[in-house]
Protein backbone atom coordinates (compact mmCIF):
# COMPACT_ATOMS: atom_id res chain seq x y z
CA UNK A 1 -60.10 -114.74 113.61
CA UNK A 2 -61.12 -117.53 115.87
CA UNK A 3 -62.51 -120.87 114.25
CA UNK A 4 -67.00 -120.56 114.08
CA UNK A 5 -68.33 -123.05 117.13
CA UNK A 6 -69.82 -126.29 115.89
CA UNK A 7 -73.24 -126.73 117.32
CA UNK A 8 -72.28 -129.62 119.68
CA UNK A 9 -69.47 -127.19 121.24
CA UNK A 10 -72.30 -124.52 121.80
CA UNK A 11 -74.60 -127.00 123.24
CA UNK A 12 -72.18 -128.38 125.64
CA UNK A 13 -71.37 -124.70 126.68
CA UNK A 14 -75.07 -124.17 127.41
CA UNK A 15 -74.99 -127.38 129.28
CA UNK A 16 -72.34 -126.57 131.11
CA UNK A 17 -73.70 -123.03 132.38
CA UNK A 18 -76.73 -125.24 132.99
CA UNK A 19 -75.29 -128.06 135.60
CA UNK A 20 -72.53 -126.15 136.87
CA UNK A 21 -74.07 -122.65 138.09
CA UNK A 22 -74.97 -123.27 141.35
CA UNK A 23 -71.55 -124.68 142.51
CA UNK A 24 -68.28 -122.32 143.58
CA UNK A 25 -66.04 -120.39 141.77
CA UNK A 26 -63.07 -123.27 142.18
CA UNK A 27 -65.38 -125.77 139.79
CA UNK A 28 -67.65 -123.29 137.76
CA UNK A 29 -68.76 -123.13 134.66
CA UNK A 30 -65.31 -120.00 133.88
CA UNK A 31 -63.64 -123.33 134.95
CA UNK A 32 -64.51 -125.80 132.24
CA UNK A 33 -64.39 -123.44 130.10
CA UNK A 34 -60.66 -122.00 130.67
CA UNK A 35 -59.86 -125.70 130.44
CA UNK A 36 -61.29 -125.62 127.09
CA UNK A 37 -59.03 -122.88 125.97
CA UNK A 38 -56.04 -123.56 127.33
CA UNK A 39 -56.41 -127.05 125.78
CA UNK A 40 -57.05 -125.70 122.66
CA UNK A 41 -54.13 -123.57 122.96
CA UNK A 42 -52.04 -126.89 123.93
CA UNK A 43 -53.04 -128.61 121.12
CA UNK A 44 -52.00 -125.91 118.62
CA UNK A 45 -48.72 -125.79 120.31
CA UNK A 46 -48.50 -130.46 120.06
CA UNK A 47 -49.53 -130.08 116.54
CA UNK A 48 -52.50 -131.76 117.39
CA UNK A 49 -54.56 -133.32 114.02
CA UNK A 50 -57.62 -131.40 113.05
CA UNK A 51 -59.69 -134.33 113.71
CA UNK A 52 -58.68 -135.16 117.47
CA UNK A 53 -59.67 -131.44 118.32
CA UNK A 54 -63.09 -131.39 118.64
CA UNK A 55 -62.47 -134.45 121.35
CA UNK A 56 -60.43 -132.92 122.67
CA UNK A 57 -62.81 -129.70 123.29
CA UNK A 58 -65.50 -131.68 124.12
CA UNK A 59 -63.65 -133.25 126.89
CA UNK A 60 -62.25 -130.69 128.40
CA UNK A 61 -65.84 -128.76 128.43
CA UNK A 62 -67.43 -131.62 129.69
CA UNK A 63 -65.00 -133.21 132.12
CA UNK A 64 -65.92 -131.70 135.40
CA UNK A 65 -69.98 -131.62 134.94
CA UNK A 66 -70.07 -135.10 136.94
CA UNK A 67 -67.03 -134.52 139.62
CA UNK A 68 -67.27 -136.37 142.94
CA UNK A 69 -66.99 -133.46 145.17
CA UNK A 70 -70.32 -132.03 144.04
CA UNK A 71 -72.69 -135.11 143.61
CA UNK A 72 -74.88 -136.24 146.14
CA UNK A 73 -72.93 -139.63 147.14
CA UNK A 74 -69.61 -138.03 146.63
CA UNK A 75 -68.71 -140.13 143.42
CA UNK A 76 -67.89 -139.87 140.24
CA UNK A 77 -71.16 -139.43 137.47
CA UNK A 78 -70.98 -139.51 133.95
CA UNK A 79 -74.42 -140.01 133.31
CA UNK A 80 -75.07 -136.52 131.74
CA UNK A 81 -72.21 -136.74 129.77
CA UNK A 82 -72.71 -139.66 128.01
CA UNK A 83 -76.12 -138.92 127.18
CA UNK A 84 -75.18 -135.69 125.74
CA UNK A 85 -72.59 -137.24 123.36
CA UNK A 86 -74.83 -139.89 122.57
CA UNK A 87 -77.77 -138.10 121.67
CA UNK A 88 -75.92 -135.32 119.85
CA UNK A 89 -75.09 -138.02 117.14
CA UNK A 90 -71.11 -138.45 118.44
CA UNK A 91 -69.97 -141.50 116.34
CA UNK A 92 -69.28 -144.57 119.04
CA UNK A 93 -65.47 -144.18 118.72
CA UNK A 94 -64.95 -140.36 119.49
CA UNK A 95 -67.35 -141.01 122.27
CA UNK A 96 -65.50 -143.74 123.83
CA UNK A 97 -62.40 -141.51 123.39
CA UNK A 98 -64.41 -138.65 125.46
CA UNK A 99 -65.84 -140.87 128.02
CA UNK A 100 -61.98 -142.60 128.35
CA UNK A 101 -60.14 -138.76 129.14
CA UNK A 102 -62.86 -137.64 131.33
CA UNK A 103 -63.12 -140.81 133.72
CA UNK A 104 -59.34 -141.10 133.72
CA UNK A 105 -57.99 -137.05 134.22
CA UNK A 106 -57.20 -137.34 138.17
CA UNK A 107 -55.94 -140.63 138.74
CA UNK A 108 -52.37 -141.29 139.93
CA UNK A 109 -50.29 -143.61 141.96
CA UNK A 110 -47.25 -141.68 143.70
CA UNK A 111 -45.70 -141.91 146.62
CA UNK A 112 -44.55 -138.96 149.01
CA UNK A 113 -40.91 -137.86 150.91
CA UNK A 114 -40.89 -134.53 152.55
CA UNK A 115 -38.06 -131.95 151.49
CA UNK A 116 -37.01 -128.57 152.43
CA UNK A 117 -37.29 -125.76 150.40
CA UNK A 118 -35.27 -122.63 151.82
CA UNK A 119 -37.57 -122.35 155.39
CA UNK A 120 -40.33 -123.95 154.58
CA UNK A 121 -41.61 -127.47 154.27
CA UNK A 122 -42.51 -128.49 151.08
CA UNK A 123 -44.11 -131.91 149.90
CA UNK A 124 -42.52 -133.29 146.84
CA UNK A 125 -42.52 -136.71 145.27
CA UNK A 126 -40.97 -139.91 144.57
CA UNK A 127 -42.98 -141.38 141.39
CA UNK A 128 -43.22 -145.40 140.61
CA UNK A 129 -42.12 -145.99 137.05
CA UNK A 130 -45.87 -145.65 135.50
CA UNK A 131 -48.64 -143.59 136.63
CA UNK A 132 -51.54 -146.34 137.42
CA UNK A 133 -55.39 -146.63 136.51
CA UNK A 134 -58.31 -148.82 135.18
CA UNK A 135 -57.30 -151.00 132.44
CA UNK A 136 -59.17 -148.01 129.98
CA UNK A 137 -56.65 -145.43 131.16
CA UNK A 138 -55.38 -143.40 128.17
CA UNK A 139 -51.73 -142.02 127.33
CA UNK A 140 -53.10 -140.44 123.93
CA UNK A 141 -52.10 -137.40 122.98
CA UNK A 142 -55.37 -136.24 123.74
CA UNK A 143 -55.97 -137.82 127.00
CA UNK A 144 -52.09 -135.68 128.21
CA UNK A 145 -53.57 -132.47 126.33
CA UNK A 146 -56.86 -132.26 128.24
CA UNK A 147 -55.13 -133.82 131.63
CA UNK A 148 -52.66 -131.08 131.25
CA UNK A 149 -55.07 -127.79 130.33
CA UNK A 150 -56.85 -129.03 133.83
CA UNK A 151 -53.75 -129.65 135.90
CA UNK A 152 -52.21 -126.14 134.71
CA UNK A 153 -56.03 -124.35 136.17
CA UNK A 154 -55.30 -125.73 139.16
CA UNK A 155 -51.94 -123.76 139.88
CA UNK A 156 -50.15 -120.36 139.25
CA UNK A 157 -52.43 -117.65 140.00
CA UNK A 158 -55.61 -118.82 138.95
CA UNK A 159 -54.80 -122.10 141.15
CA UNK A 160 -54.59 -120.28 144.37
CA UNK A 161 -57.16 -118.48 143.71
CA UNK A 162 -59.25 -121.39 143.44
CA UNK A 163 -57.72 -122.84 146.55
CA UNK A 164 -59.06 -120.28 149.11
CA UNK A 165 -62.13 -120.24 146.88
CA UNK A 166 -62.57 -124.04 147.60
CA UNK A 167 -61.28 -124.21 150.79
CA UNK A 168 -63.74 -121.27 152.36
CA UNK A 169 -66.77 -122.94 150.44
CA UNK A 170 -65.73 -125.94 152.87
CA UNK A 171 -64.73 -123.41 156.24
CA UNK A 172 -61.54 -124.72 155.90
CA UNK A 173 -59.30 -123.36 158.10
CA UNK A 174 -56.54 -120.67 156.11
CA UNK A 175 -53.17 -121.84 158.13
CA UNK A 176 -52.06 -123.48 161.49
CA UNK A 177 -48.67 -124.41 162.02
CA UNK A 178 -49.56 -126.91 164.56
CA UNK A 179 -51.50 -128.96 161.28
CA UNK A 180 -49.09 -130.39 158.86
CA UNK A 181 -49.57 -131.58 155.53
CA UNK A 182 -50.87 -135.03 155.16
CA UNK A 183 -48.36 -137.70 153.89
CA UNK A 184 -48.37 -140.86 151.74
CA UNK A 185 -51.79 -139.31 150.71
CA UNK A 186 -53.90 -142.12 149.19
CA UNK A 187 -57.27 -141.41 147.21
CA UNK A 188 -58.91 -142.57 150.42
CA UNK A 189 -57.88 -140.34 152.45
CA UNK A 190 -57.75 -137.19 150.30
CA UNK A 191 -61.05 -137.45 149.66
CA UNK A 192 -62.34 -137.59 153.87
CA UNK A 193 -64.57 -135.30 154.32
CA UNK A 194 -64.01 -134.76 157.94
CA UNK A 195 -59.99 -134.76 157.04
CA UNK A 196 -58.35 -132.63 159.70
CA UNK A 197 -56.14 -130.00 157.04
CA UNK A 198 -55.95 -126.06 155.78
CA UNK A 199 -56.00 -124.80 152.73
CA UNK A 200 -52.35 -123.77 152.83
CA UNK A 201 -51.59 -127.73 153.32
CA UNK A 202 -53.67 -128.16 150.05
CA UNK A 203 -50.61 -126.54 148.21
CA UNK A 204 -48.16 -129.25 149.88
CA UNK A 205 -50.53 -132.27 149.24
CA UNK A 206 -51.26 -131.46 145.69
CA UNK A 207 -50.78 -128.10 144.19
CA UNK A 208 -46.80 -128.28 143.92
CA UNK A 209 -47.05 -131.64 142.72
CA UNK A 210 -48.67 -130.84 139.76
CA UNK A 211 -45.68 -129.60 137.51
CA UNK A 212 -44.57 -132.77 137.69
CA UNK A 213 -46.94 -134.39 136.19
CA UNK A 214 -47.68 -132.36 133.24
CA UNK A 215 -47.25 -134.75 130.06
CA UNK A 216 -46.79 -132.69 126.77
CA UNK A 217 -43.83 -130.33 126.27
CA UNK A 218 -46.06 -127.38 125.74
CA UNK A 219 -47.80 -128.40 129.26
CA UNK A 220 -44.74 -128.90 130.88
CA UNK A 221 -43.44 -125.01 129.80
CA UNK A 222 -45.75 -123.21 130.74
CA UNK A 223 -46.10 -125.37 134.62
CA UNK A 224 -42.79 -123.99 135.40
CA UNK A 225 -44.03 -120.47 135.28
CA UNK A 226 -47.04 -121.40 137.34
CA UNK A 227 -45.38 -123.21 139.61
CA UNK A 228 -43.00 -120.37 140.41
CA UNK A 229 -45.31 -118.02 141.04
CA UNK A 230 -47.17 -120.28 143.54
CA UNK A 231 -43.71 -120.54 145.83
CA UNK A 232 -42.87 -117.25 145.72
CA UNK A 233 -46.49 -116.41 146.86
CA UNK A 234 -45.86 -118.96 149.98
CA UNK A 235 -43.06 -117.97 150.73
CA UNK A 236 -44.09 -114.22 151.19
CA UNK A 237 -47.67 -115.69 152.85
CA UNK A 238 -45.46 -116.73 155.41
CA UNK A 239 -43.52 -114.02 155.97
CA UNK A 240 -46.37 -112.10 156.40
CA UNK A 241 -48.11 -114.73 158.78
CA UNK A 242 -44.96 -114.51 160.68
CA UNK A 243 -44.93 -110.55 160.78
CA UNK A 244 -41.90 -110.85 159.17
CA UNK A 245 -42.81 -108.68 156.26
């Protein structure tokens, strides 16, 4: 039998439904909350401590309400979450541990070489010795569970499905041949809005990264089934692209 809600988890779900209805299906409400889940589900697997999982819930419910791609100057705002958690009573320290996972899940410094992968092109990556962020930027096993739970949504079949979702929301264009994927892609210019790419690049530029950078063991698992599925699914787009299938 699953574990009664606490009443700040059920507000945060009705906040959620709340801020996040009008946008697409790639960043929806279903979206924060299979985060929530499948970070739960991590956490069982890491052991976690009874008392880091309701940050960790929290977090991962809350951690998309304020993302850049749907506020009005295209940044970053964490204004509703913190006056949630601060108004619901959150002691100072789990909020600063909230607040510290949600304004530090995307960030990464990598850089890019280009490899081959049977027929097709794939992007893959060389990585500097630490990933790199503000001076907050948390390694806790927290931060990696809730980081991870989002990064695994974002691939496998769910991911793609979210892709195209995205992607059309934008009129992206599906595939051309004649528009490769984007390399040594800085923050800067993954975030151009008038960026000239396709939603099949998006798998190249960040989608089959993302395996790599899962940071728990239980994370890491269950990436490589993901990941799988999302190259054999390329590989038979393009056949069929190709009329080869």
């Amino acid at each position: 039998m699953a574990a009664e809600k606490s009443e700040i988890v059920r507000k945060a779900e009705i906040l959620i439904a709340e801020t996040m209805c009008g946008r697409d299906a790639s960043h929806d409400a279903a979206h924060a909350f299979r985060v929530r889940d499948v970070a739960l589900s991590l956490a069982k697997e890491e052991a976690l401590s009874p008392s880091s999982l309701e940050i960790v819930e929290l977090a991962a419910l809350l951690h998309d309400i304020g993302d850049y791609k749907y506020t009005k100057d295209f940044v970053e705002d964490t204004t509703i979450i913190e006056k949630f958690i601060k108004e619901e009573g959150l002691d100072e320290s789990k909020r600063e541990k909230i607040l510290s996972i949600i304004k530090n899940m995307g960030r990464v410094k990598c850089k890019i070489r280009v490899a081959k992968y049977k027929t097709h092109t794939f992007m893959m990556l060389s990585w500097f010795k630490n990933e790199v962020a503000c001076a907050s930027f948390s390694n806790s096993l927290e931060f990696c569970i809730v980081q991870d739970a989002d990064r695994l949504d974002a691939i496998g079949a769910i991911g793609i499905a979210r892709c195209f979702v995205y992607g059309g929301s934008k009129n992206h264009v599906m595939y051309d041949p004649e528009i490769p994927p984007r390399e040594d892609l800085t923050k800067e210019k993954y975030t151009m809005k008038d960026a000239k790419t396709t939603i099949i690049n998006h798998f190249h530029e960040k989608l089959f990264k993302l395996k790599d950078l899962m940071k728990t063991k239980a994370g890491k698992r269950r990436a490589e089934r993901r990941h799988k599925f999302m190259e054999d699914y390329l590989l038979e787009f393009h056949m069929e692209w190709d009329g080869r299938a």
